[in-house]
N, C-alpha and C. Protein backbone atom coordinates (compact mmCIF):
# COMPACT_ATOMS: atom_id res chain seq x y z
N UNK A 1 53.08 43.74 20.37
CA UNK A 1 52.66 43.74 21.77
C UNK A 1 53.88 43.68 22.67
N UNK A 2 53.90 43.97 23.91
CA UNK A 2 54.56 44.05 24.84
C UNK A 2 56.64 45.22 24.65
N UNK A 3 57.33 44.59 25.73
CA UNK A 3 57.73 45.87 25.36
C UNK A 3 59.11 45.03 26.22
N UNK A 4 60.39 45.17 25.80
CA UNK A 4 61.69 44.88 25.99
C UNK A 4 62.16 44.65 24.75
N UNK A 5 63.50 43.60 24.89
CA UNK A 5 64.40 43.07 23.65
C UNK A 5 62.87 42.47 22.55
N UNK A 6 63.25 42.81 21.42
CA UNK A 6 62.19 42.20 20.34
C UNK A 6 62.67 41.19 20.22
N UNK A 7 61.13 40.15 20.22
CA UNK A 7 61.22 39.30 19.11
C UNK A 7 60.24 39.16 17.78
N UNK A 8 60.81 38.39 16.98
CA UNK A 8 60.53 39.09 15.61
C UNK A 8 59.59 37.76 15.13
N UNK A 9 58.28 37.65 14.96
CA UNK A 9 58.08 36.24 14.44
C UNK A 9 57.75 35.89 12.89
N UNK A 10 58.08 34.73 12.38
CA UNK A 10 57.98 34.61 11.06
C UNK A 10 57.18 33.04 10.10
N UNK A 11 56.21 33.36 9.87
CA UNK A 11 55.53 32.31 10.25
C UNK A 11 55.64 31.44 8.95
N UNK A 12 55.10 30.34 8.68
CA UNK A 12 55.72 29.12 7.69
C UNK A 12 54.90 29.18 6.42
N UNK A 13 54.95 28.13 5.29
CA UNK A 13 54.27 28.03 4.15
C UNK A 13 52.89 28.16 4.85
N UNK A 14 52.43 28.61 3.95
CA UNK A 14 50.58 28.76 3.85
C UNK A 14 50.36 29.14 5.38
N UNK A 15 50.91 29.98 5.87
CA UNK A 15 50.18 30.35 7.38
C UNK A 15 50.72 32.25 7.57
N UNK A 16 49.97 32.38 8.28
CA UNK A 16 49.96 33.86 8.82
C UNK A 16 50.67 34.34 10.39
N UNK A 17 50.95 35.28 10.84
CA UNK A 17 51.22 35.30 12.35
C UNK A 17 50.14 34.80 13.08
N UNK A 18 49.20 34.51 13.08
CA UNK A 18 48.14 33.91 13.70
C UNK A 18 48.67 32.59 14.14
N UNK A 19 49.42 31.94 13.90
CA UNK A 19 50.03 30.58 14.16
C UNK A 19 50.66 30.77 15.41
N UNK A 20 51.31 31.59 15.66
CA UNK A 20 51.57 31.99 17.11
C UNK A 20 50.59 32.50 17.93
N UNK A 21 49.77 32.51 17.98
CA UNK A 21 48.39 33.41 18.56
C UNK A 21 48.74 32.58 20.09
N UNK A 22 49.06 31.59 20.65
CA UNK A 22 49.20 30.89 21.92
C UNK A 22 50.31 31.59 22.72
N UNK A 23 51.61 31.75 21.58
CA UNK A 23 52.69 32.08 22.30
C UNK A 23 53.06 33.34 22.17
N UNK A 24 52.35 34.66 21.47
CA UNK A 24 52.08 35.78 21.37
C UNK A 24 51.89 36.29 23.19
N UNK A 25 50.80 36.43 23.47
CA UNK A 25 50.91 36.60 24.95
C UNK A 25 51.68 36.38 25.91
N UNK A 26 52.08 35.12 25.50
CA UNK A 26 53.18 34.71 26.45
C UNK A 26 54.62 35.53 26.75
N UNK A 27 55.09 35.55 25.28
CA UNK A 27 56.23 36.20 25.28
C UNK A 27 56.03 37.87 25.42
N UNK A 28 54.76 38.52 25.27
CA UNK A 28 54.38 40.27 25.21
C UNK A 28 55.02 40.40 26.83
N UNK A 29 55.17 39.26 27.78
CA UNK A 29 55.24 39.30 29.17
C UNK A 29 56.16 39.81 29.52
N UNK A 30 57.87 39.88 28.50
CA UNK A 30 58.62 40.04 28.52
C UNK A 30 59.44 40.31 27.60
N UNK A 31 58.92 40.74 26.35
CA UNK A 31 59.13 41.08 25.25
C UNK A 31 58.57 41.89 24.52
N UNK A 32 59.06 42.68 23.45
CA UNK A 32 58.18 43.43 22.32
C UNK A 32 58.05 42.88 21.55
N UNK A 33 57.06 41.93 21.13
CA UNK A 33 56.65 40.91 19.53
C UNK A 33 56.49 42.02 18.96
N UNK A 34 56.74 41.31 17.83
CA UNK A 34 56.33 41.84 16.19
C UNK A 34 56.28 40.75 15.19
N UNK A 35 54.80 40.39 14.49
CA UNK A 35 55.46 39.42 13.84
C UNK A 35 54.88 39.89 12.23
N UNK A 36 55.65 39.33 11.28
CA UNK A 36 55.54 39.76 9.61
C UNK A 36 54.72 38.47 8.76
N UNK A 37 53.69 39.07 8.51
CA UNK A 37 53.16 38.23 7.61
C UNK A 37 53.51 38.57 6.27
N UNK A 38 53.86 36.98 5.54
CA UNK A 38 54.50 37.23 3.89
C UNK A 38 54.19 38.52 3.09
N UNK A 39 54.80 38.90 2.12
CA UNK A 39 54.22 39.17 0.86
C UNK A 39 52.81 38.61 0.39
N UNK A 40 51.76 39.22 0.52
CA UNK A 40 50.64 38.52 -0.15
C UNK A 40 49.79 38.09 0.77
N UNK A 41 50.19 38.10 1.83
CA UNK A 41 49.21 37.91 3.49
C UNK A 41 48.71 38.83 4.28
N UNK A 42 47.43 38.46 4.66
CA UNK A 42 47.09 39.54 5.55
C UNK A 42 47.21 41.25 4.89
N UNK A 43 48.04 42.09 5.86
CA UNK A 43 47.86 43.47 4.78
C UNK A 43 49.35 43.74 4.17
N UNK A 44 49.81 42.69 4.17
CA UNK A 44 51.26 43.08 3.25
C UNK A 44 51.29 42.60 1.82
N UNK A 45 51.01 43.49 1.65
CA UNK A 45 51.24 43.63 -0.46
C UNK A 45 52.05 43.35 -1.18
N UNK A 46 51.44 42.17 -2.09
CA UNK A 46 52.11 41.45 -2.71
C UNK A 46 52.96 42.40 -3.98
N UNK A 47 53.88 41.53 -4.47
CA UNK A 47 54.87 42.34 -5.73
C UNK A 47 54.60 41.40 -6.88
N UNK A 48 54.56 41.99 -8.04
CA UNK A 48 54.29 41.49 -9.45
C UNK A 48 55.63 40.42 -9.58
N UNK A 49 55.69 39.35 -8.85
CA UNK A 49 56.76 38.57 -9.58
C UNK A 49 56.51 36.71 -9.73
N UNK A 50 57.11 35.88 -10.49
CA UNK A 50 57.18 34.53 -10.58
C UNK A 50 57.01 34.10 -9.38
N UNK A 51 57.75 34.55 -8.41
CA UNK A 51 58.28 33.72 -6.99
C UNK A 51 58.40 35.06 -5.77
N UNK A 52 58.38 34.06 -4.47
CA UNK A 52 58.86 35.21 -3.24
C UNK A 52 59.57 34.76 -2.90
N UNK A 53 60.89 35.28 -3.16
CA UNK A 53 62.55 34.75 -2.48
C UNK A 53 62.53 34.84 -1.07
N UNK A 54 63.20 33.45 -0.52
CA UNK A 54 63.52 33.90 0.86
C UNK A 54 64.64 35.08 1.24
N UNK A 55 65.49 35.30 0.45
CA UNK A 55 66.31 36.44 0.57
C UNK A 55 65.68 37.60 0.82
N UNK A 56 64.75 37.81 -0.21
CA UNK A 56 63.66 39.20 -0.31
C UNK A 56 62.72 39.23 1.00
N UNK A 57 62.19 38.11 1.47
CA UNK A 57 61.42 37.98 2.84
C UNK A 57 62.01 38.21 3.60
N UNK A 58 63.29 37.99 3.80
CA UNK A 58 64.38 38.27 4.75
C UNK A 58 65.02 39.64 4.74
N UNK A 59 64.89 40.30 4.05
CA UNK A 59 65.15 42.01 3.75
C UNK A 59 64.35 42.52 4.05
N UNK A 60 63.02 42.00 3.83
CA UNK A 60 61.42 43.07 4.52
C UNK A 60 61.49 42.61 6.07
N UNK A 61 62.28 41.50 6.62
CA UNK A 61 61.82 41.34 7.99
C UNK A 61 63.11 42.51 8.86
N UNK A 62 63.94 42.55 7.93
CA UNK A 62 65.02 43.17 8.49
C UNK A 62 64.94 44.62 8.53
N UNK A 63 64.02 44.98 7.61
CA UNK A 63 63.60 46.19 7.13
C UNK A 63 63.08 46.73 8.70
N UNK A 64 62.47 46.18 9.62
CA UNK A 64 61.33 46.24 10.27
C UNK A 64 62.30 46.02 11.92
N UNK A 65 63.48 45.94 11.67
CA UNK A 65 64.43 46.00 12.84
C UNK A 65 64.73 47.21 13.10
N UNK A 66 64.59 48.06 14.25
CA UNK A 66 65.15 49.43 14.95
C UNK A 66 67.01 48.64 16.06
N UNK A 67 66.50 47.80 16.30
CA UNK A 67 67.74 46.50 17.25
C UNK A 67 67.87 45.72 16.78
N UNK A 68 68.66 44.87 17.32
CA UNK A 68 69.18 43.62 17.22
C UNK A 68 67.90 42.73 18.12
N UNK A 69 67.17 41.88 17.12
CA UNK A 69 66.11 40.87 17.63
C UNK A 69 66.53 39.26 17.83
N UNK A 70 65.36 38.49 18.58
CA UNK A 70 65.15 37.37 18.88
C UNK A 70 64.37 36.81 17.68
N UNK A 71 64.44 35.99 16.76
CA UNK A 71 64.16 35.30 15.29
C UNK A 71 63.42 34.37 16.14
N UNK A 72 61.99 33.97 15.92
CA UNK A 72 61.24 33.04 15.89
C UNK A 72 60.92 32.43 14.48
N UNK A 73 61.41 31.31 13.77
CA UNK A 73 60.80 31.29 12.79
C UNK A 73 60.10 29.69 12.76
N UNK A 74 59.26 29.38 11.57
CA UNK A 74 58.53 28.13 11.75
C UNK A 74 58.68 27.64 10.11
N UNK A 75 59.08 26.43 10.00
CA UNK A 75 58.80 25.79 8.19
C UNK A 75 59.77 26.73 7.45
N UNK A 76 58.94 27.53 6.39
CA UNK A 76 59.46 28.40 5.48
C UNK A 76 60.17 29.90 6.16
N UNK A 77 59.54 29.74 7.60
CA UNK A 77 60.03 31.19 8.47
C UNK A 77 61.02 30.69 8.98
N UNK A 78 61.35 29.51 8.97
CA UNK A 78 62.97 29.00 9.74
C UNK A 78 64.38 29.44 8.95
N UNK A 79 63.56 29.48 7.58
CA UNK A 79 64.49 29.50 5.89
C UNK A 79 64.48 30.89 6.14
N UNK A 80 63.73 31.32 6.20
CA UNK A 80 63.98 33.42 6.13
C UNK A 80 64.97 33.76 7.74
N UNK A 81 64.66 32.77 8.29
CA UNK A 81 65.16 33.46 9.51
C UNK A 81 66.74 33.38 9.60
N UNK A 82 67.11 31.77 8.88
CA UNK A 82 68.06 31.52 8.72
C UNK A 82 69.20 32.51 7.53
N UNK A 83 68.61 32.99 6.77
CA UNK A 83 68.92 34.04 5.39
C UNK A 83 69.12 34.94 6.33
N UNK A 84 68.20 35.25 7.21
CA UNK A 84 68.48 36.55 7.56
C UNK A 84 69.82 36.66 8.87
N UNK A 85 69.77 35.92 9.30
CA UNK A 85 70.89 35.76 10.10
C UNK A 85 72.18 35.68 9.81
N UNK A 86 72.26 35.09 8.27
CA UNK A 86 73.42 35.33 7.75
C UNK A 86 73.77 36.27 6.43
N UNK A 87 72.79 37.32 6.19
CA UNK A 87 73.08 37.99 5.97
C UNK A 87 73.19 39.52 6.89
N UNK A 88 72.60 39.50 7.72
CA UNK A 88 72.37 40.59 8.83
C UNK A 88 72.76 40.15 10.21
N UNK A 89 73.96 39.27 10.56
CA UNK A 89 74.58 38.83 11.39
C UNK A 89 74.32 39.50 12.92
N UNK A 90 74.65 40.91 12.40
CA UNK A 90 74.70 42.30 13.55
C UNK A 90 72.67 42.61 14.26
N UNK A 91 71.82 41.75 13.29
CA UNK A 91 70.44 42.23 13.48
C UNK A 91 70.17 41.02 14.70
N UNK A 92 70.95 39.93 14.76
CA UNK A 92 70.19 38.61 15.25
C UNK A 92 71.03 38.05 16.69
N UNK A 93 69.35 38.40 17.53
CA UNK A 93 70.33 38.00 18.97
C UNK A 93 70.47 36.78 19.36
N UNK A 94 69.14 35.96 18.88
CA UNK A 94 69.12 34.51 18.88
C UNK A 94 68.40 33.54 18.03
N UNK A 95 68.54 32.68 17.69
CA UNK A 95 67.56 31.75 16.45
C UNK A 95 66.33 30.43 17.19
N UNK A 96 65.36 30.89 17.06
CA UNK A 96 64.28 29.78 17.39
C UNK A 96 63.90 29.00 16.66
N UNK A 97 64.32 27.86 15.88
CA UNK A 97 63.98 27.60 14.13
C UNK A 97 62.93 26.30 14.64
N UNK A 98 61.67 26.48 14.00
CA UNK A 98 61.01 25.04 14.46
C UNK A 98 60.48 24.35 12.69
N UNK A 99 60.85 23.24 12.75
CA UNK A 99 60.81 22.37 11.90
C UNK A 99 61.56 23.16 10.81
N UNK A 100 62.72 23.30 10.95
CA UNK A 100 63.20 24.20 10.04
C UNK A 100 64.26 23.25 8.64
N UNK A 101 64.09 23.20 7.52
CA UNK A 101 64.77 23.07 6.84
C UNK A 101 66.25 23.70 5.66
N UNK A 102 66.86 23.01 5.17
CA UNK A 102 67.75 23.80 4.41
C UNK A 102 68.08 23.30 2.98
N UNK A 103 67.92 21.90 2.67
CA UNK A 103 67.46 20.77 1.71
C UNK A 103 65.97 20.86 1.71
N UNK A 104 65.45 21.05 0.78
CA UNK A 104 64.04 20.98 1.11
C UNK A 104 63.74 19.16 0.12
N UNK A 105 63.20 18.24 0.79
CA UNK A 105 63.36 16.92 0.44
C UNK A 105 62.19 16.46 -0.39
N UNK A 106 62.54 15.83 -1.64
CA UNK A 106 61.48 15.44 -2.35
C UNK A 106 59.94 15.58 -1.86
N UNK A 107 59.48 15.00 -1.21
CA UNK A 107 58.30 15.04 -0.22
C UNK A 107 57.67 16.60 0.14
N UNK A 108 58.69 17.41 0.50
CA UNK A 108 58.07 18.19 0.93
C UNK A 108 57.49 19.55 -0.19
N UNK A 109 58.49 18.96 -1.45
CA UNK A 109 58.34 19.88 -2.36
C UNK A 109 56.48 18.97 -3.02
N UNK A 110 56.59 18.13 -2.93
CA UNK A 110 55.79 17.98 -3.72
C UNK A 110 54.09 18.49 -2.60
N UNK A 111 55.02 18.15 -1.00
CA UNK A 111 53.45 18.48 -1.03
C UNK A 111 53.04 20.11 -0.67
N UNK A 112 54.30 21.14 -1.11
CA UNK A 112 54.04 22.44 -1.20
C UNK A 112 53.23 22.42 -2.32
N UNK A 113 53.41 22.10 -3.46
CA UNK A 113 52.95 21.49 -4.78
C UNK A 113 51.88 21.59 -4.95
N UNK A 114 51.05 20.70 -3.90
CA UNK A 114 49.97 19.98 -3.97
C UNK A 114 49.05 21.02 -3.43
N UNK A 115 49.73 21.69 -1.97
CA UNK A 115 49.33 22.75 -1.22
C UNK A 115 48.61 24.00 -2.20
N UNK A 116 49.50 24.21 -3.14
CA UNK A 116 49.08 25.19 -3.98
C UNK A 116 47.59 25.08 -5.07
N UNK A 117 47.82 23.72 -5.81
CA UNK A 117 47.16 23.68 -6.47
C UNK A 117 45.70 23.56 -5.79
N UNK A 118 45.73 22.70 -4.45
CA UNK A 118 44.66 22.38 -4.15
C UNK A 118 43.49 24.17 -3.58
N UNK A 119 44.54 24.85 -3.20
CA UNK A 119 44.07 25.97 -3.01
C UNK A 119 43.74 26.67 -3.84
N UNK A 120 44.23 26.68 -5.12
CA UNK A 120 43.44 26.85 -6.06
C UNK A 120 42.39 26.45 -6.59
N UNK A 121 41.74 25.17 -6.63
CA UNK A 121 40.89 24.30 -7.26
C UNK A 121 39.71 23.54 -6.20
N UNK A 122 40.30 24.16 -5.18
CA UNK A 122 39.26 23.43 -4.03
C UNK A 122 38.40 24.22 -2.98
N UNK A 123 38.29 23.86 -2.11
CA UNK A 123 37.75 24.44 -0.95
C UNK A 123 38.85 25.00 0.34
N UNK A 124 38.91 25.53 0.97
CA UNK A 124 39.59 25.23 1.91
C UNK A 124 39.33 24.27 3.11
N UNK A 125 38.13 24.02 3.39
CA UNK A 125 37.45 22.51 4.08
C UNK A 125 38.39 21.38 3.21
N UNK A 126 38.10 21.16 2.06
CA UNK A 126 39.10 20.04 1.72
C UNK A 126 40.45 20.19 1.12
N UNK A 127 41.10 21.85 1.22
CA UNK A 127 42.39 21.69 1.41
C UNK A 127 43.15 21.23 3.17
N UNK A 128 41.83 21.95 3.97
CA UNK A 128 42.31 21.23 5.11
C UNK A 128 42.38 19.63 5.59
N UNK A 129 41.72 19.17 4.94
CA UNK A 129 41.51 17.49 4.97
C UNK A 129 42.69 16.86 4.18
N UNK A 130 43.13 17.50 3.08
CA UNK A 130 44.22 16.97 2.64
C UNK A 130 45.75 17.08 3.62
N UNK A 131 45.85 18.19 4.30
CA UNK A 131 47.06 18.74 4.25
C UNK A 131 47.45 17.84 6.11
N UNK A 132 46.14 17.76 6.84
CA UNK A 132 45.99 16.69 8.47
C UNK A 132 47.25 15.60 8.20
N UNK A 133 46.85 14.64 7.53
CA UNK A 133 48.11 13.53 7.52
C UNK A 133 49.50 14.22 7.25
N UNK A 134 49.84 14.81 6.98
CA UNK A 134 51.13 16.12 6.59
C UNK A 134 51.65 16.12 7.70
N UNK A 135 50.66 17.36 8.83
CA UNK A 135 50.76 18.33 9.67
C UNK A 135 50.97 17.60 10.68
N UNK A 136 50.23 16.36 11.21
CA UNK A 136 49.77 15.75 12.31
C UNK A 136 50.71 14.22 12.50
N UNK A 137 50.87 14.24 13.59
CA UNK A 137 51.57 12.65 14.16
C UNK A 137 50.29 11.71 13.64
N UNK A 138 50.75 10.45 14.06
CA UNK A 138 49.75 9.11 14.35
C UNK A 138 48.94 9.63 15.37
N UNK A 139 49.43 9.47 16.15
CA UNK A 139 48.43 10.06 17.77
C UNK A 139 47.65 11.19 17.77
N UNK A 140 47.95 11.84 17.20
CA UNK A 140 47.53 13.20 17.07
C UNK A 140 46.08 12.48 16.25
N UNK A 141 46.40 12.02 14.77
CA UNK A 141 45.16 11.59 13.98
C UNK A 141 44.25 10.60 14.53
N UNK A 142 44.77 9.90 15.16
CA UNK A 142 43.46 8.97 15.98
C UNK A 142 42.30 9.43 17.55
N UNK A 143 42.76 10.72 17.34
CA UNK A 143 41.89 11.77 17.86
C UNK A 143 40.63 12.45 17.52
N UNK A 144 39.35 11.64 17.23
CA UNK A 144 38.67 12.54 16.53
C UNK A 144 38.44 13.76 16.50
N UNK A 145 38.46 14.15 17.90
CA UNK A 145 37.91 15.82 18.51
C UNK A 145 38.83 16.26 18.14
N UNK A 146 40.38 15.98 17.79
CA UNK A 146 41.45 16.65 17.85
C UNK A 146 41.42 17.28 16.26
N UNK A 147 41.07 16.04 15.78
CA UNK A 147 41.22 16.18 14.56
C UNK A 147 40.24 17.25 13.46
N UNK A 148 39.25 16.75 14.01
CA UNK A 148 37.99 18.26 13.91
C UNK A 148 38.55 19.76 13.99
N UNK A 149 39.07 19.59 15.40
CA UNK A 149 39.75 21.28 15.99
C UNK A 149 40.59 21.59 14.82
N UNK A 150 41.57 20.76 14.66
CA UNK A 150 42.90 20.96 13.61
C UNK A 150 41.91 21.51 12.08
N UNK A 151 41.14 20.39 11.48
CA UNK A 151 40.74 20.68 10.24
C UNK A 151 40.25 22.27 10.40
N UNK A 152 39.56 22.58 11.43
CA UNK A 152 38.45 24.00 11.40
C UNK A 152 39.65 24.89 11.36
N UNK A 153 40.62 24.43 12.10
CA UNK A 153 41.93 25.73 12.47
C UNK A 153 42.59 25.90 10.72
N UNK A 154 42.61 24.84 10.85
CA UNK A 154 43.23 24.57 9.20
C UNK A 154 42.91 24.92 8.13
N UNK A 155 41.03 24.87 7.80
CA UNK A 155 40.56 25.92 6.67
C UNK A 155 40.17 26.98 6.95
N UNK A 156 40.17 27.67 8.28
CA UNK A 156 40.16 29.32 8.24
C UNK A 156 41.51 30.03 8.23
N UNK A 157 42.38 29.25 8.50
CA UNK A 157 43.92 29.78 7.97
C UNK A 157 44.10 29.50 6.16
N UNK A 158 43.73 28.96 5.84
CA UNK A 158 43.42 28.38 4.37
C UNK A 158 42.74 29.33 3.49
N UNK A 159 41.78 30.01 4.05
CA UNK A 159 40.89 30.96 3.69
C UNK A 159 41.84 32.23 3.40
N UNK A 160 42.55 32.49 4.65
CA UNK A 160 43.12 33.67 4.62
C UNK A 160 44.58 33.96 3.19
N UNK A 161 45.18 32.78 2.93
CA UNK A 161 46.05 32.94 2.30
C UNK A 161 45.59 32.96 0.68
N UNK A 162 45.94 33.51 -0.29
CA UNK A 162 45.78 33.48 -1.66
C UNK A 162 46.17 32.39 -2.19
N UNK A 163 46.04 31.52 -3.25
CA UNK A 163 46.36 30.94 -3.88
C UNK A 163 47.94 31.19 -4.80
N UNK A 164 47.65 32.53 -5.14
CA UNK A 164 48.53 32.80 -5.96
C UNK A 164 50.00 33.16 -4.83
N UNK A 165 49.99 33.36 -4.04
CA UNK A 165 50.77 33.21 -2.97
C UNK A 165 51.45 32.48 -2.87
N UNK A 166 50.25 31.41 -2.53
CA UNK A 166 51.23 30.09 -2.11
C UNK A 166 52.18 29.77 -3.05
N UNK A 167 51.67 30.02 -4.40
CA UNK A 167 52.16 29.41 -5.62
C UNK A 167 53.81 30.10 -5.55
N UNK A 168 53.80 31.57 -5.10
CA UNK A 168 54.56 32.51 -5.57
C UNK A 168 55.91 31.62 -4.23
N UNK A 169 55.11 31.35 -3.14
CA UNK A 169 55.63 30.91 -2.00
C UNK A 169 56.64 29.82 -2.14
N UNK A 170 55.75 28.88 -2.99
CA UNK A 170 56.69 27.34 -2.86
C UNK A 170 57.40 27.51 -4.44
N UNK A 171 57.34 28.45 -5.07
CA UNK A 171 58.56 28.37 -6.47
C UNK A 171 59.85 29.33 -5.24
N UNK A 172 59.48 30.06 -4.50
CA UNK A 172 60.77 31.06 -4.00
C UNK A 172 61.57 29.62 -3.01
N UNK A 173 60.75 28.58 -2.51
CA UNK A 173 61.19 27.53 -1.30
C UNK A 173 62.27 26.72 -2.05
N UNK A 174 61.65 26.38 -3.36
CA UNK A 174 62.64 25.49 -3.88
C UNK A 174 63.53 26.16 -4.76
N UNK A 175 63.68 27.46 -4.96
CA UNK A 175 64.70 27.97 -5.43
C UNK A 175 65.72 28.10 -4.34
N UNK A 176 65.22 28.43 -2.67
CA UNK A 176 66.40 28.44 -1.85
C UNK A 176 67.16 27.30 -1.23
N UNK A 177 66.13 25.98 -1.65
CA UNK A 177 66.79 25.13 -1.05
C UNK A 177 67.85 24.39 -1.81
N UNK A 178 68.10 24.09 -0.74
CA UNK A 178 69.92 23.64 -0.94
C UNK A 178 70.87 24.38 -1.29
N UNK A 179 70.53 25.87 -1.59
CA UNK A 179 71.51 27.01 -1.43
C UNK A 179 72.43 27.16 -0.44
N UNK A 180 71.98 26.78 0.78
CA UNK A 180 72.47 27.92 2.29
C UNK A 180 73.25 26.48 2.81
N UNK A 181 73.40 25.26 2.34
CA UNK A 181 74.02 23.77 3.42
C UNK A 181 75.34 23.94 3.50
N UNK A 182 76.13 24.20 2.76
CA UNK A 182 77.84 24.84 3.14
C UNK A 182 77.62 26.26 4.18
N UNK A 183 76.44 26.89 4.20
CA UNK A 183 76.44 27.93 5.22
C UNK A 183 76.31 28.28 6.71
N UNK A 184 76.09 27.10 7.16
CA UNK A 184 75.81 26.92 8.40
C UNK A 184 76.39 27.43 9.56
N UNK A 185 77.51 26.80 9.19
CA UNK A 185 78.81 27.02 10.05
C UNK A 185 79.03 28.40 10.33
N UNK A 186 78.69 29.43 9.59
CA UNK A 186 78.66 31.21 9.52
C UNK A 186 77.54 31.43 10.78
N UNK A 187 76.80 30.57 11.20
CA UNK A 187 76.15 31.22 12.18
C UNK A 187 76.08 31.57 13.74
N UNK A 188 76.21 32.31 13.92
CA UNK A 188 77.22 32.52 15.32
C UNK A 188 76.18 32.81 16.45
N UNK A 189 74.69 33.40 16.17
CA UNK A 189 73.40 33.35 17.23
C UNK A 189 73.60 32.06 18.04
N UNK A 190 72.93 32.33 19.43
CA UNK A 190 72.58 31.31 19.80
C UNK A 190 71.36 30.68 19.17
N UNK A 191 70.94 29.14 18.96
CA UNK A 191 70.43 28.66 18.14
C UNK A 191 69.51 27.43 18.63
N UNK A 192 68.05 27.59 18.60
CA UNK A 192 67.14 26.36 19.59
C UNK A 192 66.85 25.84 18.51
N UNK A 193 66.71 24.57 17.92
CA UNK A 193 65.96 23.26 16.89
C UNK A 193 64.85 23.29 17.59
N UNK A 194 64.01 23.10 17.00
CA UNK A 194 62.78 22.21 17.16
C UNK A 194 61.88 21.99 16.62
N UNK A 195 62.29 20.06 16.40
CA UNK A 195 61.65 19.28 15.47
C UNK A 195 60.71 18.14 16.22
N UNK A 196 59.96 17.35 15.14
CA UNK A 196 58.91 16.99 15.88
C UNK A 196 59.71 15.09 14.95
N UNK A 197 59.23 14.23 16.12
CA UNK A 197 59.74 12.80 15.84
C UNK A 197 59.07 12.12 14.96
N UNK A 198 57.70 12.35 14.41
CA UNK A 198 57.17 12.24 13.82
C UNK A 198 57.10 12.46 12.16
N UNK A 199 57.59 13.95 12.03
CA UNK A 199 57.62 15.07 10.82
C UNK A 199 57.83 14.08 9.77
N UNK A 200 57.21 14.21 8.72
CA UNK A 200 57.19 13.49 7.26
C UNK A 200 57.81 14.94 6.25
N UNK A 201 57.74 15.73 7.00
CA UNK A 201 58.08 17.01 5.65
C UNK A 201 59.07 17.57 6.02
N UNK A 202 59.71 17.58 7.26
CA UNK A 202 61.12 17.89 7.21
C UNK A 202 62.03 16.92 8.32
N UNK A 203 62.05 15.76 7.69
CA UNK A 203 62.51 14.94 9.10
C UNK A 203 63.90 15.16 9.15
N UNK A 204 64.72 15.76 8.51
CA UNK A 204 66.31 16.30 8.98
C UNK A 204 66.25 16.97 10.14
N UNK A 205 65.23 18.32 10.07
CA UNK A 205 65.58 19.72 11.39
C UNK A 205 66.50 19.05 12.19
């Protein structure tokens, strides 16, 4: 949608471009979005392998550059965005990384982990019930109405992703993490954080 400098969006474990659906419009105001849903999401076709490297996610997003873009990424799209920036230096005009990691920390591996299996073996109603205390502050959870909205948002995004995905998703997460932490310093974009005070799954960003 919309039409100037691109930005490119890249959305996190177990979610689709639909996660931006708020700030999609916003930015079409003054921008050309485009955003890439994984390997295995939505209509992008998955590949016969163990895992989905963030390197490899980061080559299909780059694939999809005519310019030099604006990187929105979120969670696991912070990790591709970040790959991709330092390997395609010349593609990246600026970095938006939200809750973005580079260590991926005990905790969070396990509850990609958990993410997977439960999507396999469950519902998505009660993969969304599991995953609320994760996603959500204190305040946020002592919200009932809030909390309702979140769960419903939570198992129709749940619905949409494969199981075998996710699976393929969180073996490629913890193969990249802790790869790229001597790499930082290589990145020369301008560069926005944003982390939440709360976060149990990536409280470094």
């Amino acid at each position: 949608q919309g039409a100037g400098e691109t930005v490119l969006l890249l959305p996190g474990f177990g979610s689709d471009v639909s996660a931006f659906g708020p700030q999609i419009p916003q930015l079409a105001q003054t921008h050309r979005v485009r955003g890439v849903n994984p390997r295995g999401v939505g209509f992008s076709s998955t590949v016969a392998a163990e895992r989905d490297d963030v390197a490899s996610a980061a080559s299909d997003a780059a694939a999809l550059l005519e310019a030099p873009a604006h990187l929105i990424g979120a969670s696991l799209g912070a990790a591709v965005a970040i790959e991709l920036a330092l390997l395609r230096p010349d593609q990246v005009r600026s970095l938006v990384l939200i809750t973005p990691f580079v260590t991926a920390t005990p905790r969070l591996l396990a509850v990609v982990d958990a993410w997977a299996r439960v999507a396999a073996e469950a519902s998505p109603e009660a993969l969304a019930a599991m995953l609320l205390p994760w996603l959500y502050g204190g305040d946020f959870l002592s919200d009932t109405a809030a909390c309702r909205r979140a769960a419903k948002s939570l198992a129709e995004a749940a619905a949409r992703i494969p199981a075998a995905t996710l699976k393929r998703q969180a073996a490629g997460l913890r193969a990249w993490s802790g790869t790229r932490e001597g790499d930082l310093g290589r990145l020369r974009a301008r560069t926005l954080v944003i982390a939440g005070a709360d976060d149990l799954l990536t409280p470094g960003a």
